[in-house]
PDB file of N, CA and C in Angstrom:
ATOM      1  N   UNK A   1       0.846  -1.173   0.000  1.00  0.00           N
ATOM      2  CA  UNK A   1       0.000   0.000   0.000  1.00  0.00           C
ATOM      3  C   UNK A   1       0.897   1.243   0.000  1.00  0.00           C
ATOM      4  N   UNK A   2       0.640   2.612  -0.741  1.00  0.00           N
ATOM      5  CA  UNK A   2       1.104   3.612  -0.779  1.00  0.00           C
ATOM      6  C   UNK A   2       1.503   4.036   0.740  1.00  0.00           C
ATOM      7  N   UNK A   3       2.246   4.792   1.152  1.00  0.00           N
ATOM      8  CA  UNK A   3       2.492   5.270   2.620  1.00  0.00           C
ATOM      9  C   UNK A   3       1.854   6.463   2.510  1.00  0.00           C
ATOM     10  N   UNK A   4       1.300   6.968   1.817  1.00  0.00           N
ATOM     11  CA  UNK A   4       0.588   8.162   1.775  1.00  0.00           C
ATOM     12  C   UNK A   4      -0.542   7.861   1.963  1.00  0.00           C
ATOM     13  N   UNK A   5      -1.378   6.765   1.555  1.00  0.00           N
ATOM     14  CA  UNK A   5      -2.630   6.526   2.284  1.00  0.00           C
ATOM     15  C   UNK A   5      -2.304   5.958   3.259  1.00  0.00           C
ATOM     16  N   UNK A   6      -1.455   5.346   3.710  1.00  0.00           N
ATOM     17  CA  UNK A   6      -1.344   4.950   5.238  1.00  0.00           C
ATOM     18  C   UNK A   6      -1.182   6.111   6.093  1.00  0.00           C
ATOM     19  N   UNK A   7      -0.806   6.698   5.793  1.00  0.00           N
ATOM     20  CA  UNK A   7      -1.010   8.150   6.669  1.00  0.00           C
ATOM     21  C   UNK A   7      -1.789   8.998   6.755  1.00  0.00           C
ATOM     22  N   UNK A   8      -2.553   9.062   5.404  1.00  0.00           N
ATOM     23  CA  UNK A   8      -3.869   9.932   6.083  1.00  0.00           C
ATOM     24  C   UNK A   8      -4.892   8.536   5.950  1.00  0.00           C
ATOM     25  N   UNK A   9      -4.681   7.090   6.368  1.00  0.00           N
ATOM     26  CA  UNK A   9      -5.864   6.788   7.322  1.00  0.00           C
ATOM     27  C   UNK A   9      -5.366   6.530   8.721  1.00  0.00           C
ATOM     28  N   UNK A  10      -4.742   6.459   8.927  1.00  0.00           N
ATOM     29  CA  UNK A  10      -3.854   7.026  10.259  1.00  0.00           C
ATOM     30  C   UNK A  10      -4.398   8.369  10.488  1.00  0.00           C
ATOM     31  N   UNK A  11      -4.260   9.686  10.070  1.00  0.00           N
ATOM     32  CA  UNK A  11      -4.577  10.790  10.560  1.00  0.00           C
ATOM     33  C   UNK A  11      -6.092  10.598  10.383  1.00  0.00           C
ATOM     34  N   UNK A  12      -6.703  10.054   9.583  1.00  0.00           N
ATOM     35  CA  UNK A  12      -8.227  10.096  10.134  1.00  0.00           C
ATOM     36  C   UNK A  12      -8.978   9.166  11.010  1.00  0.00           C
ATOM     37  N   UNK A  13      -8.221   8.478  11.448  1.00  0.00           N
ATOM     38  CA  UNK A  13      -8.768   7.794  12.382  1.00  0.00           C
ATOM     39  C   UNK A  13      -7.880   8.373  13.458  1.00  0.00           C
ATOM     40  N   UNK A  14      -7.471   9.106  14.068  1.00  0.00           N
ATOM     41  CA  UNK A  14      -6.949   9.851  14.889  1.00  0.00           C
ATOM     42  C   UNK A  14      -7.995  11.003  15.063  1.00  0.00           C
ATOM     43  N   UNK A  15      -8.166  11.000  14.065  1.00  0.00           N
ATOM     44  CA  UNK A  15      -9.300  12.453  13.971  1.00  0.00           C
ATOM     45  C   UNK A  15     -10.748  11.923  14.445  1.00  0.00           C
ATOM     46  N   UNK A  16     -10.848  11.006  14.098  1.00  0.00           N
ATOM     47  CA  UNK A  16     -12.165  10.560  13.987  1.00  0.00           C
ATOM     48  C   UNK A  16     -12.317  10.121  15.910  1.00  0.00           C
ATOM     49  N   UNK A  17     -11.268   9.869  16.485  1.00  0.00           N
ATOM     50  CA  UNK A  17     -11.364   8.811  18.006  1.00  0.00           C
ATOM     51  C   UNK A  17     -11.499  10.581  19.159  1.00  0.00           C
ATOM     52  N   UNK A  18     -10.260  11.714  18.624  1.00  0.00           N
ATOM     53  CA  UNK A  18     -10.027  12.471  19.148  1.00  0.00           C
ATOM     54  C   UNK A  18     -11.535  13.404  19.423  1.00  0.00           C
ATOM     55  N   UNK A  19     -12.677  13.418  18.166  1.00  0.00           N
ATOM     56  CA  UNK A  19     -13.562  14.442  17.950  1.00  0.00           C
ATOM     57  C   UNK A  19     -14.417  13.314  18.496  1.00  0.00           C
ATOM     58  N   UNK A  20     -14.389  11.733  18.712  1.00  0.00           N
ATOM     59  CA  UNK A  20     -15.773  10.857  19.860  1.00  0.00           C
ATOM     60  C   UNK A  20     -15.375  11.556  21.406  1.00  0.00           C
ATOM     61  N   UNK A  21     -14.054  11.591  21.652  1.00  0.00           N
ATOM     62  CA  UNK A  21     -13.885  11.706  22.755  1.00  0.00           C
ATOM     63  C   UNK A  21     -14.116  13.023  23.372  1.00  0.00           C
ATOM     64  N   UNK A  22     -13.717  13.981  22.562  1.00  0.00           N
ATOM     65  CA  UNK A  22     -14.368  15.592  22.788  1.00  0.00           C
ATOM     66  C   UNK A  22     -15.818  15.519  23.131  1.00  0.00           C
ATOM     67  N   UNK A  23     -16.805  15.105  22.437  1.00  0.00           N
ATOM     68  CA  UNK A  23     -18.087  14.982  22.533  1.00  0.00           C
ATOM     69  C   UNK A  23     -18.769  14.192  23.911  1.00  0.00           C
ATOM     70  N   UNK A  24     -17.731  13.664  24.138  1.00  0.00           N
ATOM     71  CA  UNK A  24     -18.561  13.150  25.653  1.00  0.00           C
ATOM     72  C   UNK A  24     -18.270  13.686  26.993  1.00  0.00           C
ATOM     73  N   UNK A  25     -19.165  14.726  27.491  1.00  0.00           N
ATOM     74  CA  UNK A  25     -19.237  15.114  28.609  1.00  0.00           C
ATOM     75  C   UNK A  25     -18.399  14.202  29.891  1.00  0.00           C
ATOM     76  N   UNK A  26     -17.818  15.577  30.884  1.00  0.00           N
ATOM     77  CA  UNK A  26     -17.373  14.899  31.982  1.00  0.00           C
ATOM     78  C   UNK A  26     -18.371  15.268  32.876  1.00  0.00           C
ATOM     79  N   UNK A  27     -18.713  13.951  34.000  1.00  0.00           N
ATOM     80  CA  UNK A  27     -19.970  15.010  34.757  1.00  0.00           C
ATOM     81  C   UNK A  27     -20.139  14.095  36.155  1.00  0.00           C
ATOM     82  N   UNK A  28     -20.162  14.764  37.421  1.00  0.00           N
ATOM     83  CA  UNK A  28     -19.877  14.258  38.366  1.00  0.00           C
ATOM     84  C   UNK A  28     -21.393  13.483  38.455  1.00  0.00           C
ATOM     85  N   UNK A  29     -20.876  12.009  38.991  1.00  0.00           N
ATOM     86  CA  UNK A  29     -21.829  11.215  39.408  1.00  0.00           C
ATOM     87  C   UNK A  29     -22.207  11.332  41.247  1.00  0.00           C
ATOM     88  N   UNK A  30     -21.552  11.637  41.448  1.00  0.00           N
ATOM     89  CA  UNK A  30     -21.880  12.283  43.257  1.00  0.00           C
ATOM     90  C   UNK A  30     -21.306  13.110  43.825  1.00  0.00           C
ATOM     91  N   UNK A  31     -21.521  13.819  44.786  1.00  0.00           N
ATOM     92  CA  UNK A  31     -20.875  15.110  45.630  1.00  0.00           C
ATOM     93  C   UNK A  31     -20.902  14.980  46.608  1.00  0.00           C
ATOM     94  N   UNK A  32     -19.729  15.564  47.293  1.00  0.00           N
ATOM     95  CA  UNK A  32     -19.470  15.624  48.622  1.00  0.00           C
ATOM     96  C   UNK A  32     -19.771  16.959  49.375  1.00  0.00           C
ATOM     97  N   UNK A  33     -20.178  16.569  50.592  1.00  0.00           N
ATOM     98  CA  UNK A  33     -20.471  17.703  51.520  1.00  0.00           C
ATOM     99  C   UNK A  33     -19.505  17.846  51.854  1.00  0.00           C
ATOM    100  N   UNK A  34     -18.303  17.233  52.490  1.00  0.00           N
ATOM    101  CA  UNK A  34     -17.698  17.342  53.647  1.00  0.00           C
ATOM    102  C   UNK A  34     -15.972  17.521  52.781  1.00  0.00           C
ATOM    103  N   UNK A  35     -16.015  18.576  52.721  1.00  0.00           N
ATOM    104  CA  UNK A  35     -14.877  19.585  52.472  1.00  0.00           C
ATOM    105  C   UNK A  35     -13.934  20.324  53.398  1.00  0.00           C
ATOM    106  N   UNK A  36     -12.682  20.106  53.475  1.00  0.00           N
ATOM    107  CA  UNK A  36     -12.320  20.691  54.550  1.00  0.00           C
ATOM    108  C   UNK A  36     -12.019  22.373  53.851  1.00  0.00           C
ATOM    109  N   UNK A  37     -12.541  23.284  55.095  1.00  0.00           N
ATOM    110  CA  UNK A  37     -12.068  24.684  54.383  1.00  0.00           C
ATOM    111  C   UNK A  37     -10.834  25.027  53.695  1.00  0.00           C
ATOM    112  N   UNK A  38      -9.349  24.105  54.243  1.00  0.00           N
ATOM    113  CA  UNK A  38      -8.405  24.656  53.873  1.00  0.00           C
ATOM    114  C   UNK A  38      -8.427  24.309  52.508  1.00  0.00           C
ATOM    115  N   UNK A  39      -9.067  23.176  52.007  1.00  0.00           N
ATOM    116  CA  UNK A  39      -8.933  22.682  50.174  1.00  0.00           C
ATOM    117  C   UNK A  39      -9.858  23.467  49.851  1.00  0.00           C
ATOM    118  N   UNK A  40     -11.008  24.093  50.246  1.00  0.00           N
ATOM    119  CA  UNK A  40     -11.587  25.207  49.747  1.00  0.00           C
ATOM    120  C   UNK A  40     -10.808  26.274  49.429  1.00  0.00           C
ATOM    121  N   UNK A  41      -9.947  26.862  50.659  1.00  0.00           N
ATOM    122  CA  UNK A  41      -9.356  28.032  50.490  1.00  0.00           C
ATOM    123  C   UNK A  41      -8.611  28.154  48.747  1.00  0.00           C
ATOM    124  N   UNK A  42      -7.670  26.519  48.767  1.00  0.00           N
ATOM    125  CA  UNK A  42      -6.913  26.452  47.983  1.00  0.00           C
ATOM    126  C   UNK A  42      -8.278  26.421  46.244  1.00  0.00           C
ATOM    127  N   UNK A  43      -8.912  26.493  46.090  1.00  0.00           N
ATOM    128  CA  UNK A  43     -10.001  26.319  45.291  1.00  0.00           C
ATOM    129  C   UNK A  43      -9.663  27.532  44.124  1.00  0.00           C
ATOM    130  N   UNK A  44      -9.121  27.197  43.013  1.00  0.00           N
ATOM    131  CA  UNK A  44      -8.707  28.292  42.011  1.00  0.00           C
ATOM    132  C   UNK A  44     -10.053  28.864  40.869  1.00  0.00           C
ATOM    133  N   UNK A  45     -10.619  27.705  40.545  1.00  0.00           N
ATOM    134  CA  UNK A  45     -11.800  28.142  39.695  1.00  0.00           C
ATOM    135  C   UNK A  45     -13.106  27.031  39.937  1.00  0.00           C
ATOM    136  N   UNK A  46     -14.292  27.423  39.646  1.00  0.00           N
ATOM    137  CA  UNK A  46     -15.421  26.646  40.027  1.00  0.00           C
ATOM    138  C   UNK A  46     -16.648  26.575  38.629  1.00  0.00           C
ATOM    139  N   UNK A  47     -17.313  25.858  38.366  1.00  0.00           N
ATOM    140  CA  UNK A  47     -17.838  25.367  37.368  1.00  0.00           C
ATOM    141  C   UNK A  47     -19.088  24.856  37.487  1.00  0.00           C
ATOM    142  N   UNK A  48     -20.545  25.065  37.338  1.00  0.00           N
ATOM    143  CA  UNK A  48     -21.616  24.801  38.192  1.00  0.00           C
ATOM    144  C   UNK A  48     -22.080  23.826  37.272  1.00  0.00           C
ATOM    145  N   UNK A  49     -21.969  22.415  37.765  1.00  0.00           N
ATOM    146  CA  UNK A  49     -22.907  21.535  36.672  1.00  0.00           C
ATOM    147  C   UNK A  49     -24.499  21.606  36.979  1.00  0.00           C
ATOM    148  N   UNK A  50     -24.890  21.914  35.550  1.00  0.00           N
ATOM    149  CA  UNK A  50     -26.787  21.962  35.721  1.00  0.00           C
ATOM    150  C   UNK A  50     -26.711  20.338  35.636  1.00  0.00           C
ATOM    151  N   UNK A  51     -28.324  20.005  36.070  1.00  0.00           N
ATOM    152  CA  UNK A  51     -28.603  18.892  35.820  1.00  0.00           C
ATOM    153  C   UNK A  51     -29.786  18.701  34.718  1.00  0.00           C
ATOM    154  N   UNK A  52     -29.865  19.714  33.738  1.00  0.00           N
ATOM    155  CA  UNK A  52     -31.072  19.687  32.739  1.00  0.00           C
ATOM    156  C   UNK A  52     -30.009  19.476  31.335  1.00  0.00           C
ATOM    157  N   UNK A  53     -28.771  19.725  31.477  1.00  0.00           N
ATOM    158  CA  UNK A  53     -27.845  18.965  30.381  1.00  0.00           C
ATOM    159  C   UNK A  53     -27.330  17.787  30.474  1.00  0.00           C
ATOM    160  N   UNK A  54     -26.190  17.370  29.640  1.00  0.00           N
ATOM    161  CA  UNK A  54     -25.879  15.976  29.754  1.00  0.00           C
ATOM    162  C   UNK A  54     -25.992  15.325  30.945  1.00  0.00           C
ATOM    163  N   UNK A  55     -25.502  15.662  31.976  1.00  0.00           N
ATOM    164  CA  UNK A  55     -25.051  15.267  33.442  1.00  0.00           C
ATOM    165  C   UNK A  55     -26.602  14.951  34.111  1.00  0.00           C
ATOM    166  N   UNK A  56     -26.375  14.148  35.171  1.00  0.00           N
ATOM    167  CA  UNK A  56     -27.884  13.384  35.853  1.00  0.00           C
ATOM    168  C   UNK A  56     -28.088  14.714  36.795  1.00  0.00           C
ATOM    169  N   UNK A  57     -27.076  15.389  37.894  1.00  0.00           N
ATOM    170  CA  UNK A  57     -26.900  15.810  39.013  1.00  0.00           C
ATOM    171  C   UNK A  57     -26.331  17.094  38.992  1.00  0.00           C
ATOM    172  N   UNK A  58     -26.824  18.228  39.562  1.00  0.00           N
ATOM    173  CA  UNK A  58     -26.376  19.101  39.987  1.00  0.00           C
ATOM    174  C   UNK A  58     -25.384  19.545  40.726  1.00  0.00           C
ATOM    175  N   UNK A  59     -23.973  20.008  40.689  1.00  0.00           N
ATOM    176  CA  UNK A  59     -22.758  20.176  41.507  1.00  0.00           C
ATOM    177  C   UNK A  59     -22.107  21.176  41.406  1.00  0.00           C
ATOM    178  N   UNK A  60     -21.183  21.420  41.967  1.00  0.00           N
ATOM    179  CA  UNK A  60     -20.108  22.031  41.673  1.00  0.00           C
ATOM    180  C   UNK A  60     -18.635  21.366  41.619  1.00  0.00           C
ATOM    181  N   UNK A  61     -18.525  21.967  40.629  1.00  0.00           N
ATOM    182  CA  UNK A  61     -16.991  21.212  39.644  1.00  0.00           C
ATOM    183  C   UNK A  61     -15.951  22.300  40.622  1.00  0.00           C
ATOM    184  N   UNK A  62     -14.770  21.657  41.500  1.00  0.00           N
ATOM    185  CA  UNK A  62     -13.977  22.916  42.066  1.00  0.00           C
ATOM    186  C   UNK A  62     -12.594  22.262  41.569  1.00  0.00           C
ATOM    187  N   UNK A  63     -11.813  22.805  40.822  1.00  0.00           N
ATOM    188  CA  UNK A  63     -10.982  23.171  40.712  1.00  0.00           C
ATOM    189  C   UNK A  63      -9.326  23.240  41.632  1.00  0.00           C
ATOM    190  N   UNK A  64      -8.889  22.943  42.108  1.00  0.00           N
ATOM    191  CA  UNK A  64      -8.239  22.835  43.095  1.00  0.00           C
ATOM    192  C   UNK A  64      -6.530  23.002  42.742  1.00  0.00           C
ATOM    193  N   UNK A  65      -6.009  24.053  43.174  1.00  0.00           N
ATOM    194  CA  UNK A  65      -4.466  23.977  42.956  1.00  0.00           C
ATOM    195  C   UNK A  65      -3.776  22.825  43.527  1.00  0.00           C
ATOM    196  N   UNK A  66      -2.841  22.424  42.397  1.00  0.00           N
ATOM    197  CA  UNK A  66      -1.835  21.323  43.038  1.00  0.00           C
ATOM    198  C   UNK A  66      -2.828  19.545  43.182  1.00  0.00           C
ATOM    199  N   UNK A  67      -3.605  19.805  42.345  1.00  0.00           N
ATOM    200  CA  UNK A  67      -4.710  18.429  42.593  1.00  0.00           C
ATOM    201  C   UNK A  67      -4.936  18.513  40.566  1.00  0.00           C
ATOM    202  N   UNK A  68      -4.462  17.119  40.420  1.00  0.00           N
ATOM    203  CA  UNK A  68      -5.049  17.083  39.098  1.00  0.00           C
ATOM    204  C   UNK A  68      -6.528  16.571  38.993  1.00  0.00           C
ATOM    205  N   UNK A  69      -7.511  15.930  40.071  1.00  0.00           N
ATOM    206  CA  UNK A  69      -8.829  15.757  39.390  1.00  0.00           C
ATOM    207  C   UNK A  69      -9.700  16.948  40.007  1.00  0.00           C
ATOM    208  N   UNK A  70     -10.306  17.539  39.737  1.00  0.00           N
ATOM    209  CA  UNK A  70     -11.448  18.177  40.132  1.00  0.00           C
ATOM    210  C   UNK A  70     -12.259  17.680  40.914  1.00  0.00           C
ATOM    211  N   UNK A  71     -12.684  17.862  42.024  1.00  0.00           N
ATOM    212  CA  UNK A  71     -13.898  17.741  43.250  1.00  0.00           C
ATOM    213  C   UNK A  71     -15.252  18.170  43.174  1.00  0.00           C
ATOM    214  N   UNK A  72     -16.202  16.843  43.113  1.00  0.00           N
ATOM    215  CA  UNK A  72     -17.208  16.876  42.810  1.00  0.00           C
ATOM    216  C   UNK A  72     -17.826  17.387  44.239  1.00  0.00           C
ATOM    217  N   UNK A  73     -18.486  18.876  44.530  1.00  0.00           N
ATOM    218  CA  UNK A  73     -19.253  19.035  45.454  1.00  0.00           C
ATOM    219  C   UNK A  73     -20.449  19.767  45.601  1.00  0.00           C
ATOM    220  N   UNK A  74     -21.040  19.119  46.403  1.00  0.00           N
ATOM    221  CA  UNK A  74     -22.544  19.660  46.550  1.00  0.00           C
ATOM    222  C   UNK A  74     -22.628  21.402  46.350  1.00  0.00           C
ATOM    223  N   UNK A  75     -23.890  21.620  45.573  1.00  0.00           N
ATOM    224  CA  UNK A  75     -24.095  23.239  45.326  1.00  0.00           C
ATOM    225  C   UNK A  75     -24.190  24.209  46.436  1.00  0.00           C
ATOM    226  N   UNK A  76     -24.192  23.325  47.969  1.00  0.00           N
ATOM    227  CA  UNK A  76     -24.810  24.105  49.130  1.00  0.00           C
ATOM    228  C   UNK A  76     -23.528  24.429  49.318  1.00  0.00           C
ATOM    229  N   UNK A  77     -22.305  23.872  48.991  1.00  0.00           N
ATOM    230  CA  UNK A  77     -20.869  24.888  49.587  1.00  0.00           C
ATOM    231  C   UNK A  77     -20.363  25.816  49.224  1.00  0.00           C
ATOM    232  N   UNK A  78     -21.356  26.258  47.731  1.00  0.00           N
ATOM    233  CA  UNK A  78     -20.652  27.463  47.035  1.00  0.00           C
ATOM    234  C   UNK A  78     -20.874  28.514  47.950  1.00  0.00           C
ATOM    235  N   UNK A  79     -21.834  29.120  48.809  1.00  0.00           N
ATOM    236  CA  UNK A  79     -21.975  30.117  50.311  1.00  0.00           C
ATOM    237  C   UNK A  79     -21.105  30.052  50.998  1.00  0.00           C
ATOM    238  N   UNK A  80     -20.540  28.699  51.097  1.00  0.00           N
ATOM    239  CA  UNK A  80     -19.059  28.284  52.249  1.00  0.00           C
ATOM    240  C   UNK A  80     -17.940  28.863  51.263  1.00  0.00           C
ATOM    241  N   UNK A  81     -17.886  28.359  49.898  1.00  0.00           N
ATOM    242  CA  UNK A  81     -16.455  28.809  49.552  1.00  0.00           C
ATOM    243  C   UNK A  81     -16.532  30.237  49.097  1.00  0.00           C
ATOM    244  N   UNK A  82     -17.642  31.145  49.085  1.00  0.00           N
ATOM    245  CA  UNK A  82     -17.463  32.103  48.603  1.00  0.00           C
ATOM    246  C   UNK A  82     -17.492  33.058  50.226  1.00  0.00           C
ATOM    247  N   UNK A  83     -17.813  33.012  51.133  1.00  0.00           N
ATOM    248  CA  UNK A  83     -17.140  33.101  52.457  1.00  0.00           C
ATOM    249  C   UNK A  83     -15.579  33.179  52.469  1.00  0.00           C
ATOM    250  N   UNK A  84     -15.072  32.048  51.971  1.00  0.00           N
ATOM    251  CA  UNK A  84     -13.890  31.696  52.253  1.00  0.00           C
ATOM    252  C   UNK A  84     -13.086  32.888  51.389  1.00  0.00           C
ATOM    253  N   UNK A  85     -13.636  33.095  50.233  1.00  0.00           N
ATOM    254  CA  UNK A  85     -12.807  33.871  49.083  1.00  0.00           C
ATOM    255  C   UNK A  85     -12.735  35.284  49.577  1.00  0.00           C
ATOM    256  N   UNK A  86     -14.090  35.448  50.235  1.00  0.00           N
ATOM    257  CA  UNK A  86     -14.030  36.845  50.815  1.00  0.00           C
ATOM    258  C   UNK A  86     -12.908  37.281  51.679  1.00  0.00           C
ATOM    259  N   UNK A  87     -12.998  36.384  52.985  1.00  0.00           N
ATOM    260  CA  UNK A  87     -12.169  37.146  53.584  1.00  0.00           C
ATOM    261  C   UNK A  87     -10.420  36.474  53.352  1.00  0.00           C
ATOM    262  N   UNK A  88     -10.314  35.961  52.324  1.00  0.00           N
ATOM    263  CA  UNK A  88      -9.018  35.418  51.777  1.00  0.00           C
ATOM    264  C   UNK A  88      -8.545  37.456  51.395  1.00  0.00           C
ATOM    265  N   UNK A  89      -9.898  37.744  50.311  1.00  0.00           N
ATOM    266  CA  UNK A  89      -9.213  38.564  49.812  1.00  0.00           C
ATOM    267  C   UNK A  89      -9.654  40.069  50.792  1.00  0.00           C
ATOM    268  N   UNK A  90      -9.954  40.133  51.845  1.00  0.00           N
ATOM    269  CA  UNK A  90     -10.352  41.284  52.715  1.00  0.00           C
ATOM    270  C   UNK A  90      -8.846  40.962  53.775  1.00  0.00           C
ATOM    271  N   UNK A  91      -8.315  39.903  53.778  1.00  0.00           N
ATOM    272  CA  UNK A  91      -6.837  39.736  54.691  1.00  0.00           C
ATOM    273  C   UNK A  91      -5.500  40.055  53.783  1.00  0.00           C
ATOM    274  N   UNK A  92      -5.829  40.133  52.177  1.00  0.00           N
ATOM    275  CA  UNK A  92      -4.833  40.279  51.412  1.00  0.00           C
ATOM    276  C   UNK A  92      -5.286  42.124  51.447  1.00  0.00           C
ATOM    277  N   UNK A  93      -6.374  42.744  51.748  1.00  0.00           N
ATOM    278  CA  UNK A  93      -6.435  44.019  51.614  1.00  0.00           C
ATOM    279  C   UNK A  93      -5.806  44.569  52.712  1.00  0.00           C
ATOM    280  N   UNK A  94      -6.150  43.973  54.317  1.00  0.00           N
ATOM    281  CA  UNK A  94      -5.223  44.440  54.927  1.00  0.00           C
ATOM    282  C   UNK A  94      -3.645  44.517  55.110  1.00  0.00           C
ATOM    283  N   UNK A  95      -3.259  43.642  54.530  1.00  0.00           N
ATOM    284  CA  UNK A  95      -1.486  43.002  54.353  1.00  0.00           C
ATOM    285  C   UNK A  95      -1.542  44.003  53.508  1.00  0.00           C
ATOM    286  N   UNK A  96      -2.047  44.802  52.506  1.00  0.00           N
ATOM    287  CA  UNK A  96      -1.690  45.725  51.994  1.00  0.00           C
ATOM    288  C   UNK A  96      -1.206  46.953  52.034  1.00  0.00           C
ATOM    289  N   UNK A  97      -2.075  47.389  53.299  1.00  0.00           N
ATOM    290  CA  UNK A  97      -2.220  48.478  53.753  1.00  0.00           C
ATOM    291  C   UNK A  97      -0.356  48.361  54.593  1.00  0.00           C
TER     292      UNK A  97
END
């Protein structure tokens, strides 16, 4: 066989596995309440899964420095971590001063 069609069916089936796998949602199957504040504190970005799209369940996707999977947690802690963010950044206003 030509190596030129071996290579672009090689690149399309690369293409073809890369654009199934894009298409399928990541989506937490359960959440946790019980968070300790300090992995909150550390909490870099947050992500609200609805549950009227792909996903069964409602959560929050958190983000976490220095943690490669994301933490599936209940929507009732976003009040707790946004507490937390506050006075993270009302103690970085005083260190300012």
């Amino acid at each position: 066989m030509d190596p030129k069609v071996v290579v672009l069916c090689v690149c399309l089936c690369t293409l073809a596995i890369t654009s199934i796998e894009a298409g399928i949602p990541r989506c937490c199957v359960r959440t946790s309440n019980n968070i300790p504040p300090h992995v909150l504190a550390k909490v870099e970005r947050w992500v609200v899964q609805e549950s009227s799209g792909a996903c069964d369940i409602k959560a929050l996707v958190l983000h976490v420095r220095g943690w490669r999977k994301p933490i599936c947690a209940h929507p009732k802690l976003k009040k707790q971590l946004m507490k937390i963010r506050m006075k993270m950044k009302q103690s970085k206003q005083i260190a300012a001063y």
